[in-house]
PDB file of N, CA and C in Angstrom:
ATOM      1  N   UNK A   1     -91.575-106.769  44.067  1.00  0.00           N
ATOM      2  CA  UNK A   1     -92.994-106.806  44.385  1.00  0.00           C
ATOM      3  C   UNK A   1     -93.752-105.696  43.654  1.00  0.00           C
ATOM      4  N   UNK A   2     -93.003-104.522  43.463  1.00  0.00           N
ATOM      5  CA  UNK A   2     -93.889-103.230  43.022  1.00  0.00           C
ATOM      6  C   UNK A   2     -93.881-103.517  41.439  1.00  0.00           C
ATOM      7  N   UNK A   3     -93.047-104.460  41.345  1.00  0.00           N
ATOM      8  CA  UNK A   3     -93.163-104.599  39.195  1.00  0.00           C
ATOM      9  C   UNK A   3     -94.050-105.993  39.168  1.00  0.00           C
ATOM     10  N   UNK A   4     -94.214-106.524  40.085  1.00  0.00           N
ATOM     11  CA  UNK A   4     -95.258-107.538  39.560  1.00  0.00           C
ATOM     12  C   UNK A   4     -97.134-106.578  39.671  1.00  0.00           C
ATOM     13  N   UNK A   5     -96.551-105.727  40.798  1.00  0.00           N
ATOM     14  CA  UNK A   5     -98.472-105.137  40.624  1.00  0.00           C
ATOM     15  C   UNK A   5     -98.585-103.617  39.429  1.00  0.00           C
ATOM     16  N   UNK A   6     -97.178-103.676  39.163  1.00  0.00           N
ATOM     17  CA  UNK A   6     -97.415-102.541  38.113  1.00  0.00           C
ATOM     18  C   UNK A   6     -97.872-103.385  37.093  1.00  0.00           C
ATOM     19  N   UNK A   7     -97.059-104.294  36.257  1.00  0.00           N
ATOM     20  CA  UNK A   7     -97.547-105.522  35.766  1.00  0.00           C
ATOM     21  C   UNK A   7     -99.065-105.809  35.517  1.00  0.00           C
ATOM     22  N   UNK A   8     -99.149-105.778  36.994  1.00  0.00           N
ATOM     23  CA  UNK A   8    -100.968-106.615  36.799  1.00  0.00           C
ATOM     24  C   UNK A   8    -101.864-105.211  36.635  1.00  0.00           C
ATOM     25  N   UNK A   9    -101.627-103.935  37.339  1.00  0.00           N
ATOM     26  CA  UNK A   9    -101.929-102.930  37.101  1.00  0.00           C
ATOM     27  C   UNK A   9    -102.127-102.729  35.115  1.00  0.00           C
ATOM     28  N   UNK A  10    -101.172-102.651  34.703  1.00  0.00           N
ATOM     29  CA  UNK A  10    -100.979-102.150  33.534  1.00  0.00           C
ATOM     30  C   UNK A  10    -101.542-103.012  32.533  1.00  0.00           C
ATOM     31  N   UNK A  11    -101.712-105.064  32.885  1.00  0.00           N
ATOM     32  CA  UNK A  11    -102.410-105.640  31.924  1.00  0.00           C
ATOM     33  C   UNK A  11    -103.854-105.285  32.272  1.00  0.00           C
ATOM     34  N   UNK A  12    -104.808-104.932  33.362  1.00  0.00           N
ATOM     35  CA  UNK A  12    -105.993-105.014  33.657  1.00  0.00           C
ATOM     36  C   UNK A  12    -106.107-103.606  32.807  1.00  0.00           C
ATOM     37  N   UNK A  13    -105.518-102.526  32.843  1.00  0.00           N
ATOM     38  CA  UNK A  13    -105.767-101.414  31.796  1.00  0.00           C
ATOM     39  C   UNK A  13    -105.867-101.747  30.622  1.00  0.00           C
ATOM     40  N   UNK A  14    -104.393-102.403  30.156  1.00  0.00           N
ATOM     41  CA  UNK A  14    -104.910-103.329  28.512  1.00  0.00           C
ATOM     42  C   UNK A  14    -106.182-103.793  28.123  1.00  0.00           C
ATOM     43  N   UNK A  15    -106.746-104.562  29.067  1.00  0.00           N
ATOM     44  CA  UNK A  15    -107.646-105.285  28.407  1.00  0.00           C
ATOM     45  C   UNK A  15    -108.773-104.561  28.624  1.00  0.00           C
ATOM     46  N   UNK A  16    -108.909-103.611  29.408  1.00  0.00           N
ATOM     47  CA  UNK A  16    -110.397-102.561  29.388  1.00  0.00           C
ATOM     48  C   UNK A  16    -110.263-101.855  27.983  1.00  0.00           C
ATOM     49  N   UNK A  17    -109.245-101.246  27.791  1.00  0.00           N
ATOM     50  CA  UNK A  17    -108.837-100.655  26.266  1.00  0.00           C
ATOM     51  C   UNK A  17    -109.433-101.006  25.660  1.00  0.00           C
ATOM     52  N   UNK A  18    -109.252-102.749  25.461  1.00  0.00           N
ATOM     53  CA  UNK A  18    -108.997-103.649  24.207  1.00  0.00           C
ATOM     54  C   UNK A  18    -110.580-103.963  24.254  1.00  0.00           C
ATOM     55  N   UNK A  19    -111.075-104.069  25.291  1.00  0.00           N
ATOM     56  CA  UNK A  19    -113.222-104.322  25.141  1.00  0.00           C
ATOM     57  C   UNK A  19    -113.618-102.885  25.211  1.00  0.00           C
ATOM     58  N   UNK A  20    -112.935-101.900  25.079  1.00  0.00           N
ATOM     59  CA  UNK A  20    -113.312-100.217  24.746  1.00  0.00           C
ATOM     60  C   UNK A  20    -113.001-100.408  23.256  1.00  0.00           C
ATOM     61  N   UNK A  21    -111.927-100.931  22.747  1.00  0.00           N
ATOM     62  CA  UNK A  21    -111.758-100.735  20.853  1.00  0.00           C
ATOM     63  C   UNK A  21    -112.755-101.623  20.643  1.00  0.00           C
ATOM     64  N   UNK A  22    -112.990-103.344  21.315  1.00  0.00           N
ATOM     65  CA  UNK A  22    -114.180-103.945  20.400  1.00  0.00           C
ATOM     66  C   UNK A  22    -115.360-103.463  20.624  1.00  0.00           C
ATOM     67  N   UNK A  23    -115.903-102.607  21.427  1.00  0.00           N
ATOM     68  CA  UNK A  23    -116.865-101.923  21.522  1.00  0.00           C
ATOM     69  C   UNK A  23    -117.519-101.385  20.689  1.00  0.00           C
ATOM     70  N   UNK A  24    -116.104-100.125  20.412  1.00  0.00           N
ATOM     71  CA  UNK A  24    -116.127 -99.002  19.199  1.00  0.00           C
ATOM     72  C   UNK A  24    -116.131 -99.755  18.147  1.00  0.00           C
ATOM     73  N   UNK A  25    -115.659-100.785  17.596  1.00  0.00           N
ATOM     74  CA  UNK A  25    -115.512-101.405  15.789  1.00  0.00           C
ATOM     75  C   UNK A  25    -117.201-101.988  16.260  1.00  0.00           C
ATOM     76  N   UNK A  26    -117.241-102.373  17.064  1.00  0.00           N
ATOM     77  CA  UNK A  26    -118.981-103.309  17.265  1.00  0.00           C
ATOM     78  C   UNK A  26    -120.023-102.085  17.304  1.00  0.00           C
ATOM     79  N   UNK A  27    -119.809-101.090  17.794  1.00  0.00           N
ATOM     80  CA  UNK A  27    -120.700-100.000  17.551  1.00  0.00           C
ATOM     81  C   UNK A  27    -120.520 -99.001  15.792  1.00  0.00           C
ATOM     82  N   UNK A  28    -119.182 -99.081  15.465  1.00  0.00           N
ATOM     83  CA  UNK A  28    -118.954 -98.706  14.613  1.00  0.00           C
ATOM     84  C   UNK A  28    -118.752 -96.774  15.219  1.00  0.00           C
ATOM     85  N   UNK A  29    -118.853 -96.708  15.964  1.00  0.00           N
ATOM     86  CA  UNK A  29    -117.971 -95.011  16.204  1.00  0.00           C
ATOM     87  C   UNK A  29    -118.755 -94.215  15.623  1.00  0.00           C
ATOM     88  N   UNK A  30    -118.514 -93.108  16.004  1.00  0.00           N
ATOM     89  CA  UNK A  30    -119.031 -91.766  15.398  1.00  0.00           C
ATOM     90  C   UNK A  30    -118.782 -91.527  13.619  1.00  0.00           C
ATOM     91  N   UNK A  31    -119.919 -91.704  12.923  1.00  0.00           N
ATOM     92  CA  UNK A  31    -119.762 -91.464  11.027  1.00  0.00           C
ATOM     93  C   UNK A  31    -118.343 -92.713  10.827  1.00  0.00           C
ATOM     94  N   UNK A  32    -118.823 -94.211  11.501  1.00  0.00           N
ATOM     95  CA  UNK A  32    -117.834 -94.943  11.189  1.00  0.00           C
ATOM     96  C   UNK A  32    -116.594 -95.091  10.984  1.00  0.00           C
ATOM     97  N   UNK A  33    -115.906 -94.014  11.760  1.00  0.00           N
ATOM     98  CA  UNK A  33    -114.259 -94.113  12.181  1.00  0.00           C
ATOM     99  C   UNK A  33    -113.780 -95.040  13.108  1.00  0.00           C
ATOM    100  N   UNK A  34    -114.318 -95.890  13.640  1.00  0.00           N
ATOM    101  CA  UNK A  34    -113.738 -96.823  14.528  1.00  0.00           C
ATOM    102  C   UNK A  34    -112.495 -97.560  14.338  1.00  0.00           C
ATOM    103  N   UNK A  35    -112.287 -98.188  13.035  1.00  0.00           N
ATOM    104  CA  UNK A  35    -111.102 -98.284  12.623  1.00  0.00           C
ATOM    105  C   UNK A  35    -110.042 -97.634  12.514  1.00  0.00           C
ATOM    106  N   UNK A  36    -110.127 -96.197  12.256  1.00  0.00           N
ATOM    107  CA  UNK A  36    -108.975 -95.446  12.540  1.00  0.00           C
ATOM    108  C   UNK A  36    -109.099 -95.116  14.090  1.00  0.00           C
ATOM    109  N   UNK A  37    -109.637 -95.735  14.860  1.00  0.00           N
ATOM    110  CA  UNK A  37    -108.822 -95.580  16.072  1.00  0.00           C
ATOM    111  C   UNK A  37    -108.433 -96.816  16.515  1.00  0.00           C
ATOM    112  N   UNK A  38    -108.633 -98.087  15.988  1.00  0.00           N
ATOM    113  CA  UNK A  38    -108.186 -99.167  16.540  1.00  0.00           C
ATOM    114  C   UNK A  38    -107.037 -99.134  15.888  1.00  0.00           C
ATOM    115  N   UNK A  39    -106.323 -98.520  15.044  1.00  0.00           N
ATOM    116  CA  UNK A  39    -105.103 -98.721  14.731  1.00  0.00           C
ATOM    117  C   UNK A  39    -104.211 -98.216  15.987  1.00  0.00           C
ATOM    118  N   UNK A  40    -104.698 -97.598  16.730  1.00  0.00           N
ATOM    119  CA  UNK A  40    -103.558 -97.058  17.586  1.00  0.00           C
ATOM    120  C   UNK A  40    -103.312 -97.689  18.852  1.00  0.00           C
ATOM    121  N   UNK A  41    -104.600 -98.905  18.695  1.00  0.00           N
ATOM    122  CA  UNK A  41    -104.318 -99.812  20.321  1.00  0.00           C
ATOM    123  C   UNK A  41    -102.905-100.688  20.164  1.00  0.00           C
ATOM    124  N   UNK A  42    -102.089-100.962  19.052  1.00  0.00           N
ATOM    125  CA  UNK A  42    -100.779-101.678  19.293  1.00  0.00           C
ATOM    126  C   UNK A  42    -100.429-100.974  19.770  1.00  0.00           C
ATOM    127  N   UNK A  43    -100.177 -99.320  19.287  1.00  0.00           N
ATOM    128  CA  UNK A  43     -98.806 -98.145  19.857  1.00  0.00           C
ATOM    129  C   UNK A  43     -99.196 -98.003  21.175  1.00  0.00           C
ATOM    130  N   UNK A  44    -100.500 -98.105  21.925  1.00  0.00           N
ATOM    131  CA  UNK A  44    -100.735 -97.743  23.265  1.00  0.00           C
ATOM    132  C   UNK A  44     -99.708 -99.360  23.789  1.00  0.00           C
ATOM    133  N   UNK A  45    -100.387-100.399  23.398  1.00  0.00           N
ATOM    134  CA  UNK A  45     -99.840-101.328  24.253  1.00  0.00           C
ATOM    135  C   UNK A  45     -98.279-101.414  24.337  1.00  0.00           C
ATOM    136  N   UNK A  46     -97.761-100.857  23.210  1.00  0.00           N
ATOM    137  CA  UNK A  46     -96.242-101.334  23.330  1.00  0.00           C
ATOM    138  C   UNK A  46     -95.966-100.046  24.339  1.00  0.00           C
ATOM    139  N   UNK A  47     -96.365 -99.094  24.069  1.00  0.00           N
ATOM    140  CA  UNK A  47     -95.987 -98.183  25.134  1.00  0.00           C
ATOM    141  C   UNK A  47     -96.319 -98.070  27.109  1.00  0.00           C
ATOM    142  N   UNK A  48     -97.247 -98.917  27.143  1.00  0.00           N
ATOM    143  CA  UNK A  48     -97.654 -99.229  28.064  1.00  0.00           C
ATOM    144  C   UNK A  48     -96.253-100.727  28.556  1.00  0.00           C
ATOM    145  N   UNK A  49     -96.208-101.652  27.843  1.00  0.00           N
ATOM    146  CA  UNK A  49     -95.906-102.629  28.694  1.00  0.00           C
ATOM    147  C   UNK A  49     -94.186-102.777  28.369  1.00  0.00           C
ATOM    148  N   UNK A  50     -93.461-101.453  27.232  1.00  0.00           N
ATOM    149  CA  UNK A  50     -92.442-101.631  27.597  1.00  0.00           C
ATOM    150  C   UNK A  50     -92.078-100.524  28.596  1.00  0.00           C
TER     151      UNK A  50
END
C-alpha cells in the first residue's frame, strides 16, 4: 500500500517539474538558459522513480 502512494506521490511531483521546465523553455529563463536546465529533467526523473 505505502509503494503504490509513494508511486502516486512521486508521479504528481514529476509532472509539476515537467509544466515547471515547459514553463521555463516557454518563458525562455533568465538571458535564455532554459535549455540548459531542461536537460536535467531526465536525470531528476530517473532518479526519482528508480
Amino acid at each position: 500500500m505505502k509503494t503504490k502512494q509513494i508511486d502516486a506521490i512521486a508521479l504528481i511531483t514529476l509532472v509539476i517539474v515537467f509544466v515547471m521546465c515547459l514553463a521555463l523553455v516557454y518563458t525562455g529563463g533568465k538571458e535564455n538558459t532554459a535549455l540548459y536546465w531542461l536537460m536535467f529533467y531526465p536525470v531528476a526523473v530517473f532518479a526519482i522513480l528508480v
